[in-house]
Protein backbone atom coordinates (compact mmCIF):
# COMPACT_ATOMS: atom_id res chain seq x y z
CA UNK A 1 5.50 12.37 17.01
CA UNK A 2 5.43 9.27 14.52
CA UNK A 3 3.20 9.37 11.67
CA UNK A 4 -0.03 6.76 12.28
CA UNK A 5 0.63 5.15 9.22
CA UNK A 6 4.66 4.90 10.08
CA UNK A 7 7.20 6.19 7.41
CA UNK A 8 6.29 7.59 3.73
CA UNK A 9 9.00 5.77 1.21
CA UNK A 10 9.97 6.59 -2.10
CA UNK A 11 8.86 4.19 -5.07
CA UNK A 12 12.52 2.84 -5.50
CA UNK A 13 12.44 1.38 -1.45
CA UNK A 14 8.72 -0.32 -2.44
CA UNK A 15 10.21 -1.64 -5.04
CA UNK A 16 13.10 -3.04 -2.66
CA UNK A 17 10.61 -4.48 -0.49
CA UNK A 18 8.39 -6.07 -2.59
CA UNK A 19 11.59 -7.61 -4.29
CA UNK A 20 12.55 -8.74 -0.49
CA UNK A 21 9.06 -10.43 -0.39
CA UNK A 22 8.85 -11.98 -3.03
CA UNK A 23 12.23 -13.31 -3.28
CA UNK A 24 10.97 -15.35 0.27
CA UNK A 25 7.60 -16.72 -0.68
CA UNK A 26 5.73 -14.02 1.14
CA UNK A 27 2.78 -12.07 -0.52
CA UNK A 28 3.03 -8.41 -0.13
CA UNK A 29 -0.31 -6.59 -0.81
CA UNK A 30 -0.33 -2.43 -1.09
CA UNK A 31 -3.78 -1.55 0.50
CA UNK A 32 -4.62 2.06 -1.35
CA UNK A 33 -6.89 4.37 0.29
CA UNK A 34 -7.74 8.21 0.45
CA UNK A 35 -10.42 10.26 2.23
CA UNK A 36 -8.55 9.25 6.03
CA UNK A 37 -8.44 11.65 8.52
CA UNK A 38 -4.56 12.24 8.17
CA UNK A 39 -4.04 12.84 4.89
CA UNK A 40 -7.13 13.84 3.55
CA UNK A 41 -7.54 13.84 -0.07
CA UNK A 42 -3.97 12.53 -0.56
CA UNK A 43 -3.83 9.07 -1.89
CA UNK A 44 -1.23 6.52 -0.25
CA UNK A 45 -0.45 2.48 -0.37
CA UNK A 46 0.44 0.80 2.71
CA UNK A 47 1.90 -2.51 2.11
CA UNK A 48 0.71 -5.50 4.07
CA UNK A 49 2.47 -8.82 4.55
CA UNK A 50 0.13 -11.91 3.92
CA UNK A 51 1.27 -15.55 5.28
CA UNK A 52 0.81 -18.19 7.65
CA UNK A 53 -3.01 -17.23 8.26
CA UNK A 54 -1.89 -13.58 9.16
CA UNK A 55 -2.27 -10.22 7.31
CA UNK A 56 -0.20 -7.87 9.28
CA UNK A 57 0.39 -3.77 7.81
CA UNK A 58 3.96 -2.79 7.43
CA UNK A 59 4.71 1.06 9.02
CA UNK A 60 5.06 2.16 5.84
CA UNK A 61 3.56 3.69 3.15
CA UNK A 62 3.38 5.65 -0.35
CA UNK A 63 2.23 8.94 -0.50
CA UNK A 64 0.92 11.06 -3.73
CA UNK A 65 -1.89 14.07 -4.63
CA UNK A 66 -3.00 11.92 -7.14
CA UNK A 67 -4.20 8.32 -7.98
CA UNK A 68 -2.46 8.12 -11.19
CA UNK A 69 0.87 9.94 -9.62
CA UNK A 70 0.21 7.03 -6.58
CA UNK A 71 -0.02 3.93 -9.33
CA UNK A 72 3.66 5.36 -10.80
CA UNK A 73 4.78 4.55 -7.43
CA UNK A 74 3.86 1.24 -7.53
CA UNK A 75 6.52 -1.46 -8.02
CA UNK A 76 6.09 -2.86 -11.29
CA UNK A 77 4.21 -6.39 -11.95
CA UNK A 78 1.05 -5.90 -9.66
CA UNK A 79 -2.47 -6.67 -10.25
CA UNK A 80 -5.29 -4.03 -9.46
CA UNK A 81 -8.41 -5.72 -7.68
CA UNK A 82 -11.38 -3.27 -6.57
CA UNK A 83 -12.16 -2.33 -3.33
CA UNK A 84 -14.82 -5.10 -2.39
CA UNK A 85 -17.93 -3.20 -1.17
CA UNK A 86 -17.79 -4.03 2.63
CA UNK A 87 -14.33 -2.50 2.61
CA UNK A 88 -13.93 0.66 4.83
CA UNK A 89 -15.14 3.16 2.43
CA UNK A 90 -11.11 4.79 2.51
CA UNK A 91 -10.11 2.48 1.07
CA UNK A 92 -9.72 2.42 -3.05
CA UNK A 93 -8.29 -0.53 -4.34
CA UNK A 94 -5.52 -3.29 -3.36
CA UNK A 95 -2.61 -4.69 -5.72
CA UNK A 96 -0.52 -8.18 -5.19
């Protein structure tokens, strides 16, 4: 049975793909959450491709214990932004 949230990926294949993204004009944001019903108290990034009027979630994702351990995983260059209040209380932050 497939995982809800797709594949987990190491840090070098985000990096990869947000290279891939970037290199085409497309805005990749990692949505970070923790508290979900699948994996708990883990912390994990699912990256979602932004353009033409769309936001659609990849079936992938970045998996850690920690926060810190999860922002290592990162690809290098993004910018944190809060979760905005009405956000679905999962989730943590978002970086583009």
């Amino acid at each position: 049975m497939a995982h809800p949230l797709g594949v987990a990926i190491p840090p070098i294949s985000a990096c990869a793909l947000q290279e891939h993204y970037q290199s085409r004009g497309v805005l990749l944001i990692w949505t970070v959450t923790t508290g979900t019903s699948d994996l708990g108290t883990r912390f994990a990034a699912r990256p979602h491709r932004i353009g033409k009027g769309e936001s659609r979630p990849l079936p992938l994702y970045l998996v850690a214990d920690t926060l810190h351990a999860l922002h290592a995983m990162l690809p290098p260059g993004l910018t944190r932004m809060p979760a905005d209040p009405a956000d679905d209380p999962v989730i943590v932050e978002i970086w583009l």
